[in-house]
Protein backbone atom coordinates (compact mmCIF):
# COMPACT_ATOMS: atom_id res chain seq x y z
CA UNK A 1 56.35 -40.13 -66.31
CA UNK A 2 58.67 -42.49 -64.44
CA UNK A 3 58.10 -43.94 -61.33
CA UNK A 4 60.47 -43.40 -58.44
CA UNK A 5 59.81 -45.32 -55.57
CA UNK A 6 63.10 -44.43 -54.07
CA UNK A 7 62.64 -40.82 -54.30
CA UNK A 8 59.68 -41.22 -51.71
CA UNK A 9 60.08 -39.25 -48.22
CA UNK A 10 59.34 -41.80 -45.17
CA UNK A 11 56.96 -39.94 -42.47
CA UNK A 12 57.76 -38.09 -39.41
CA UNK A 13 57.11 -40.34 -36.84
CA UNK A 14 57.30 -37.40 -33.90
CA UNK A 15 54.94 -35.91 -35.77
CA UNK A 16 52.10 -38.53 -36.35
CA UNK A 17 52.32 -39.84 -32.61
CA UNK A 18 52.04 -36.00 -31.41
CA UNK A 19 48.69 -35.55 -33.52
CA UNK A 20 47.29 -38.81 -32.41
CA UNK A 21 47.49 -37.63 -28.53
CA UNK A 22 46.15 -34.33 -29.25
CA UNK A 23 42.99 -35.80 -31.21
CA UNK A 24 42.51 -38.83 -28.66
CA UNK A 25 43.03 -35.47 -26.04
CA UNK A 26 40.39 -33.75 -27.51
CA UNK A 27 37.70 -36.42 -27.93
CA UNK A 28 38.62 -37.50 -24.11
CA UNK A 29 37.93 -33.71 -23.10
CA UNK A 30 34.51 -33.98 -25.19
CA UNK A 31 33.09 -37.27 -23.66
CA UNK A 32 33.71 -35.91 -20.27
CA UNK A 33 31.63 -32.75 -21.16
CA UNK A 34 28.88 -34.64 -22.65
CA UNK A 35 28.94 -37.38 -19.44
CA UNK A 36 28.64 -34.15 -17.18
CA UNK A 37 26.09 -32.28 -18.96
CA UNK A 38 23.87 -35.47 -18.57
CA UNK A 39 24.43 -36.14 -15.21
CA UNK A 40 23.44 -32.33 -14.74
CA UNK A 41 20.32 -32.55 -17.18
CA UNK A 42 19.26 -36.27 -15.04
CA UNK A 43 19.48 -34.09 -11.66
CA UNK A 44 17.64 -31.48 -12.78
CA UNK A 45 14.85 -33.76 -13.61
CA UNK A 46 15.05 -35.77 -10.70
CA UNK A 47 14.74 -32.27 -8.41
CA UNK A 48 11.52 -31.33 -10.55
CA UNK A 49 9.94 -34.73 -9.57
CA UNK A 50 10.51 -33.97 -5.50
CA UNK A 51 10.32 -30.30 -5.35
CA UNK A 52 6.88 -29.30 -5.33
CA UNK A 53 5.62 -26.73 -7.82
CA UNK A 54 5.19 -23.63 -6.21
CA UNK A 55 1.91 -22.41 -5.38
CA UNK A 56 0.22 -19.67 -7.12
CA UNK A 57 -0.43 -16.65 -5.28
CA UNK A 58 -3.28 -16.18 -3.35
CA UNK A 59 -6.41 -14.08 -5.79
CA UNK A 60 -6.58 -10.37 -4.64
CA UNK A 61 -9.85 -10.07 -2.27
CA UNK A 62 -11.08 -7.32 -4.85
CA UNK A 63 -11.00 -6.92 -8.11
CA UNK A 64 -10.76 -3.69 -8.26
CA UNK A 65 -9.58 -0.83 -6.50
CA UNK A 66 -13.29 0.80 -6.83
CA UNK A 67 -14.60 -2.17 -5.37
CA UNK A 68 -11.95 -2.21 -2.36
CA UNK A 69 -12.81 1.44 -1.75
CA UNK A 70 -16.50 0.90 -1.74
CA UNK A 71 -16.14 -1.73 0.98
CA UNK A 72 -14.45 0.78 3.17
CA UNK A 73 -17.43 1.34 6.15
CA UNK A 74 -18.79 4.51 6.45
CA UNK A 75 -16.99 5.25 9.72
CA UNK A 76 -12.93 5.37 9.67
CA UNK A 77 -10.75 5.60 12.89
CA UNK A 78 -7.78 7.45 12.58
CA UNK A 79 -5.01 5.68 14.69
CA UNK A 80 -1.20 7.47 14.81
CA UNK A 81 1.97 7.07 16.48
CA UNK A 82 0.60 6.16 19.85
CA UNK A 83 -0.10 2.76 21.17
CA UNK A 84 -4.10 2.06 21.26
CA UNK A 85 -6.76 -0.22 21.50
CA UNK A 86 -9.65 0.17 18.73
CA UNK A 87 -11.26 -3.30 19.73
CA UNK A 88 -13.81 -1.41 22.19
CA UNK A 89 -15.55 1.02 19.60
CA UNK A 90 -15.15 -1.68 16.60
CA UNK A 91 -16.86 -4.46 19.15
CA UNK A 92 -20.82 -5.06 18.13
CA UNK A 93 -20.18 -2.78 15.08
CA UNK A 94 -21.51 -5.08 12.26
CA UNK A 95 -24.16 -5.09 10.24
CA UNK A 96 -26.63 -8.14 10.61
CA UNK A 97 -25.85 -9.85 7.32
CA UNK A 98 -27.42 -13.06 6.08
CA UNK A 99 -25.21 -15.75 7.26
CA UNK A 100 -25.93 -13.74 11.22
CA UNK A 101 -29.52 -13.89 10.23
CA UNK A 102 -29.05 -17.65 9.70
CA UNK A 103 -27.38 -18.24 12.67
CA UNK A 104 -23.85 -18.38 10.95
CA UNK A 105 -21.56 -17.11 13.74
CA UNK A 106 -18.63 -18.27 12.34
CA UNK A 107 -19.40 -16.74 8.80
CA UNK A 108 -19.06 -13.37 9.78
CA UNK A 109 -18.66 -10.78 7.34
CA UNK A 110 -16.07 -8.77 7.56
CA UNK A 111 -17.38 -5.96 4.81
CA UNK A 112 -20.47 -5.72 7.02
CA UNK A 113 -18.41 -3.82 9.39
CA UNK A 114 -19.90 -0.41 10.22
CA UNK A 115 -16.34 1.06 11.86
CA UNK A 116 -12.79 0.78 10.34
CA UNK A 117 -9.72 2.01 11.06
CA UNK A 118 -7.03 3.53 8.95
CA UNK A 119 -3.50 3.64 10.89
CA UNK A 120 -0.47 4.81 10.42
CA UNK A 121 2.02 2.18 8.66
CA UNK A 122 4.97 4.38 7.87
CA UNK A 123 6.60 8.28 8.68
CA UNK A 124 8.83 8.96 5.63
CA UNK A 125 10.82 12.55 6.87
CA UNK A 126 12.51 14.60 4.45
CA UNK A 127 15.62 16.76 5.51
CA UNK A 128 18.15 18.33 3.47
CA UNK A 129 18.50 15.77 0.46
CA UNK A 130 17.58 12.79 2.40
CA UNK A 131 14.60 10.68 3.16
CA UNK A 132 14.50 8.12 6.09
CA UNK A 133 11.78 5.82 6.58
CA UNK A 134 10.40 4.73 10.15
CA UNK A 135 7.55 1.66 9.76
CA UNK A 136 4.66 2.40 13.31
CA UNK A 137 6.57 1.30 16.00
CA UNK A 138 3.44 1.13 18.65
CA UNK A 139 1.53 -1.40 19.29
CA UNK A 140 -2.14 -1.42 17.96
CA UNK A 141 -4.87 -3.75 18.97
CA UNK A 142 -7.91 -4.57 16.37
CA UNK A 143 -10.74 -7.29 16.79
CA UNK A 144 -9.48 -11.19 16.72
CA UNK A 145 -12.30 -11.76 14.48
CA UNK A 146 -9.84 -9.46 11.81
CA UNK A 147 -6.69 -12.10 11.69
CA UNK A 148 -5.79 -15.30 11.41
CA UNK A 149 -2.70 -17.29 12.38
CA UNK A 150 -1.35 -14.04 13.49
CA UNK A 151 -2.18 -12.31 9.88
CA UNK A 152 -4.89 -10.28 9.17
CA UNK A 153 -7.56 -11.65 6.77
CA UNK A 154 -8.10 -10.38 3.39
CA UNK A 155 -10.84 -7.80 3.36
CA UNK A 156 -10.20 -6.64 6.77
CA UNK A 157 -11.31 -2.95 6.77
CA UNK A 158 -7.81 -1.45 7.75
CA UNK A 159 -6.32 1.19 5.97
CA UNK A 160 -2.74 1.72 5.53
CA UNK A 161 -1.34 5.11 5.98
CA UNK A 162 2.00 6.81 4.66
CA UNK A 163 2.27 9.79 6.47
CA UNK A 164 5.68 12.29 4.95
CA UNK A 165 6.78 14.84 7.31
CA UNK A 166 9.47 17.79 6.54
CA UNK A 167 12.20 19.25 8.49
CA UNK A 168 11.89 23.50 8.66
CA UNK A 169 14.11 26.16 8.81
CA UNK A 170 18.42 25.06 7.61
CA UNK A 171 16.88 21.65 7.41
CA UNK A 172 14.39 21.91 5.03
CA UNK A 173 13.68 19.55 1.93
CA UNK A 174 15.26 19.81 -0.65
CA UNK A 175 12.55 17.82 -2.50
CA UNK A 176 14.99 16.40 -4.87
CA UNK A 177 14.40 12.63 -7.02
CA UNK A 178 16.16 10.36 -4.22
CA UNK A 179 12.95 11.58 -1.64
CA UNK A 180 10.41 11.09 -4.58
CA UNK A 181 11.22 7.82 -4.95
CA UNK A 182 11.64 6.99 -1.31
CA UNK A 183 8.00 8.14 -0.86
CA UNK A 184 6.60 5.84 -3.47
CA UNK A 185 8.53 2.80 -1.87
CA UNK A 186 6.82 3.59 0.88
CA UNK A 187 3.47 3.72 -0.38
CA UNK A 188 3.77 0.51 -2.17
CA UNK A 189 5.34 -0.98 0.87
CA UNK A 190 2.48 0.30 3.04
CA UNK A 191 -0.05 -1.28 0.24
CA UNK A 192 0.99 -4.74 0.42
CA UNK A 193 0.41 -4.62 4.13
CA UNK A 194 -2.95 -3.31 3.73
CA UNK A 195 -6.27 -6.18 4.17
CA UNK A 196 -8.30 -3.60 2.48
CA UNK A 197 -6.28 -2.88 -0.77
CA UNK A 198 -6.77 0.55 0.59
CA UNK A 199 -3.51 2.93 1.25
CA UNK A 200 -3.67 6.10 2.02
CA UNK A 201 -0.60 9.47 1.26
CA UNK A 202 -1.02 11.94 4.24
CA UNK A 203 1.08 14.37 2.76
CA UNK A 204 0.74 18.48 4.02
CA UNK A 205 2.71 20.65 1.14
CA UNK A 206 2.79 24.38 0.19
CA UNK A 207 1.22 25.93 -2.77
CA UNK A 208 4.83 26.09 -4.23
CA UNK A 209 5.59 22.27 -3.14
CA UNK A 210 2.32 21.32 -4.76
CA UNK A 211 3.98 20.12 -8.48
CA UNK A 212 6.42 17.35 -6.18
CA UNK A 213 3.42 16.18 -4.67
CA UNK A 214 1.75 15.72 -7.69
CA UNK A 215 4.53 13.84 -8.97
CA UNK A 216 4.62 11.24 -6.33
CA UNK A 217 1.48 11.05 -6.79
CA UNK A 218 0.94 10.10 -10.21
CA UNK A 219 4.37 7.52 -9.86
CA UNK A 220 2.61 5.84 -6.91
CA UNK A 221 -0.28 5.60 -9.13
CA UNK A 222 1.96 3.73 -11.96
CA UNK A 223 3.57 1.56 -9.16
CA UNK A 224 0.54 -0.01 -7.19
CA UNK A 225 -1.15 -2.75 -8.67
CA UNK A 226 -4.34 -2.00 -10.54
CA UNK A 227 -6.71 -3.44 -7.79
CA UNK A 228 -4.98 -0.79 -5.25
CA UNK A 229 -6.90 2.21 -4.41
CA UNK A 230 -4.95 5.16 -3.12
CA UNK A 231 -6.31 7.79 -0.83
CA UNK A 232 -5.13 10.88 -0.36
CA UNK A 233 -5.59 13.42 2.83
CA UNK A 234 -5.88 17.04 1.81
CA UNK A 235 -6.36 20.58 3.23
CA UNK A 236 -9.43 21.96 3.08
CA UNK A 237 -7.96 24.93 0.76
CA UNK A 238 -7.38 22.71 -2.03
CA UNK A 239 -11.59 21.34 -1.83
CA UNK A 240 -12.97 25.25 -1.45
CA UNK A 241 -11.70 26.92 -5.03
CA UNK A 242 -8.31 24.69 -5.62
CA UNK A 243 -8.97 22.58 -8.82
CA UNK A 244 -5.74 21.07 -9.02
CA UNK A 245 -6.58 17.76 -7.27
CA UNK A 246 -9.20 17.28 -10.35
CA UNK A 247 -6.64 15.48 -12.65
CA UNK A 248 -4.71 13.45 -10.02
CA UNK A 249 -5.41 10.14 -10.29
CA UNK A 250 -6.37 9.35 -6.12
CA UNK A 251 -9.51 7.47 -6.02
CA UNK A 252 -10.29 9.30 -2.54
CA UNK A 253 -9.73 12.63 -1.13
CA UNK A 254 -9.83 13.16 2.39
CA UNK A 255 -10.39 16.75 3.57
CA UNK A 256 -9.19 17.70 7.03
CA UNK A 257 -12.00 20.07 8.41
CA UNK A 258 -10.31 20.51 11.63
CA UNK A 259 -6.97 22.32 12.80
CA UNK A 260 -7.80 24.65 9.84
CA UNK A 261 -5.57 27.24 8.86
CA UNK A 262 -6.30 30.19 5.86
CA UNK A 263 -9.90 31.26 5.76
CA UNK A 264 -11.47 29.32 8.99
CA UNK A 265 -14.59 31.28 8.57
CA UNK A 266 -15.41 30.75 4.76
CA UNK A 267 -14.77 27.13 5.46
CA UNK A 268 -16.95 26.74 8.59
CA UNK A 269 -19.71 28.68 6.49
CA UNK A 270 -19.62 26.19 3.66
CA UNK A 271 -19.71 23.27 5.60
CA UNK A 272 -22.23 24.69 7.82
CA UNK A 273 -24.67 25.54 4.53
CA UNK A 274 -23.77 23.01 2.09
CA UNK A 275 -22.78 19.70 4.52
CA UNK A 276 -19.47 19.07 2.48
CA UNK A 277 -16.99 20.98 0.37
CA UNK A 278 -17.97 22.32 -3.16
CA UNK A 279 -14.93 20.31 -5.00
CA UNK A 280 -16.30 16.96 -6.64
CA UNK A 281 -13.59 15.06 -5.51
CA UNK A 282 -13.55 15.84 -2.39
CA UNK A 283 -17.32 15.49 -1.60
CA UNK A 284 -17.42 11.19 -0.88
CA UNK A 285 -15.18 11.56 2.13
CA UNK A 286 -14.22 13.71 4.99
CA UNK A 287 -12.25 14.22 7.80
CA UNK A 288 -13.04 15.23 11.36
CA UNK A 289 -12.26 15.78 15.11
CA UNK A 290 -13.83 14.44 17.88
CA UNK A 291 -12.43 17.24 19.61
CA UNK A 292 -13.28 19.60 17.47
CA UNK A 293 -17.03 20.67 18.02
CA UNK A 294 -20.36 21.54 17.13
CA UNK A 295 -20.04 20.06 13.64
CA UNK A 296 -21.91 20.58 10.99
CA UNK A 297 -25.62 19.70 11.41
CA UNK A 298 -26.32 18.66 7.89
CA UNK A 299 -23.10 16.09 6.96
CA UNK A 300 -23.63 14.48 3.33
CA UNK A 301 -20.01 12.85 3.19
CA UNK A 302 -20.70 9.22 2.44
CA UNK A 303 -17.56 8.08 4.72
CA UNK A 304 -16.31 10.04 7.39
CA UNK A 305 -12.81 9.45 8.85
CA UNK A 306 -12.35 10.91 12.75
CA UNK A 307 -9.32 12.43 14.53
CA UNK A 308 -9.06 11.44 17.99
CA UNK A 309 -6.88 13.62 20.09
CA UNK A 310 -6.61 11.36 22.91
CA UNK A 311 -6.38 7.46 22.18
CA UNK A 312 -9.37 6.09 21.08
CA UNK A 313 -9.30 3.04 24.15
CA UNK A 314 -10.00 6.03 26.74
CA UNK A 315 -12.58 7.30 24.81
CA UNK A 316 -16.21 5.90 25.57
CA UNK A 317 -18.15 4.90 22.02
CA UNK A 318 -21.17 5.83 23.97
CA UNK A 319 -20.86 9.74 24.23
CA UNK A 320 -20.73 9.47 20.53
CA UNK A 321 -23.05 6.80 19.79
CA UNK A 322 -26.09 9.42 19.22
CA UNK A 323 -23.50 11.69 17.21
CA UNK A 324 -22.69 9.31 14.82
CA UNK A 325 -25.85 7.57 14.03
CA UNK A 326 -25.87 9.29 11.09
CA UNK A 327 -22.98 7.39 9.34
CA UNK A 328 -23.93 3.85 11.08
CA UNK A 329 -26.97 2.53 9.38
């Protein structure tokens, strides 16, 4: 085949500078990227090396949420929406413990406590289809010995209570999701406030309303951390023949013996005869008035929580020293 060397085509010159910029373009554009992402990676570094790590949090006080509810002292003050002053029944209330024994004043146990308190935290009301939540806005006063740099020490027998109240008559609940899962924030709310790892749902409801509370219930049970025990208050109807607080997981119930509505007499003649309420799960704990009186001679509750209808600052321990010996040891 002959070769034609004049028959070659001489290149476009347009064309060869126009690639050249585009490549030297594009490998300028990719040096830049790499020079930033380097800086970026070098400044990350050097911010690791003067930021400190953060700190882990802080080991729960208990466990378990058994344990937490076992430390509980056998005597519970009920504090609500008033301002009070719990330091002069709660003063002198401990148990001698070893490190008092050994002259350890400053080791003072705070689980040898023979009085706690369990106040109110939060008011969640439900009306129509809304829920509004309204954290204790009264001032309550508990022993210096409980706190620390203005926060309360872990173990500190306080109880946190969630207390849900519902409008009546055009305003009533309509009990819908939205105030299901309000509640529940509020419970978990209330528990991370609690010393004790102790909350507890005071929560009156209807025989028909009874499947909602059940429900909030079991999904505050799912939300609070393992080592959380939740209480729960409860009429004395649902303790007498009313099995359906049996599969609920609460780790305490709490029945109200006082204000009673329904059968007053059957109730006051179990209690009178038997000491506590025939329900399992309601016979660890119960709930009285100070106001409220004679009680039952024979009480076998291992904790008992009191209702104070005035504030418990005007109210002398000693009238009720003698009383109550029973559940101070």
């Amino acid at each position: 085949m002959p070769f034609f060397i004049g028959r070659l085509q001489t290149p476009n010159l347009e064309f060869i500078l126009s690639a050249s910029y585009h490549l030297y373009r594009t490998v300028r554009l990719l040096r830049l990227k790499l020079c930033c992402l380097l800086l970026l990676a070098g400044g990350q570094a050097v911010l690791a090396k003067n930021i400190p790590a953060k700190a882990p949090a802080p080991a729960p006080a208990f466990a378990t949420r058994q344990a937490a509810l076992a430390a509980l002292p056998p005597l519970m003050l009920w504090v609500w929406e008033r301002p009070d002053d719990t330091r002069s029944w709660l003063a002198n209330s401990t148990r001698a413990s070893k490190s008092a024994e050994a002259g350890d004043a400053a080791g003072a146990d705070l689980q040898a406590q023979r009085i706690g308190v369990a106040a109110l935290d939060s008011t969640v009301l439900l009306r129509d289809g809304s829920a509004t939540v309204w954290r204790r806005q009264q001032a309550l006063r508990l022993p210096p010995e409980w706190s620390a740099a203005g926060r309360l020490l872990p173990k500190a027998p306080l109880v946190t209570i969630v207390h849900v109240d519902m409008a009546s008559g055009a305003h009533k609940p309509q009990l819908n999701e939205r105030q299901k899962q309000t509640i529940v924030r509020a419970v978990t709310a209330a528990a991370k406030r609690s010393p004790s790892q102790v909350v507890q749902l005071d929560f009156e409801v209807m025989h028909s309303q009874k499947p909602f509370l059940a429900d909030v219930i079991r999904r505050s049970r799912a939300a609070l951390p393992e080592n959380v025990a939740l209480s729960l208050t409860a009429q004395p109807s649902w303790c007498v023949g009313d099995a359906w607080l049996a599969d609920l997981p609460v780790d305490e119930v709490v029945p109200m013996a006082f204000r009673m509505t329904g059968d007053v007499k059957r109730t006051q003649e179990i209690l009178i005869h038997d000491g506590r309420f025939p329900r399992p799960e309601c016979q660890p704990s119960l709930g009285l008035a100070l106001n409220e009186q004679p009680w039952p001679d024979k009480l076998r509750s291992q904790r008992l929580y009191l209702f104070n209808r005035a504030a418990w600052s005007v109210t002398p321990m000693a009238s009720w020293s003698v009383r109550l010996g029973a559940f101070l040891p």
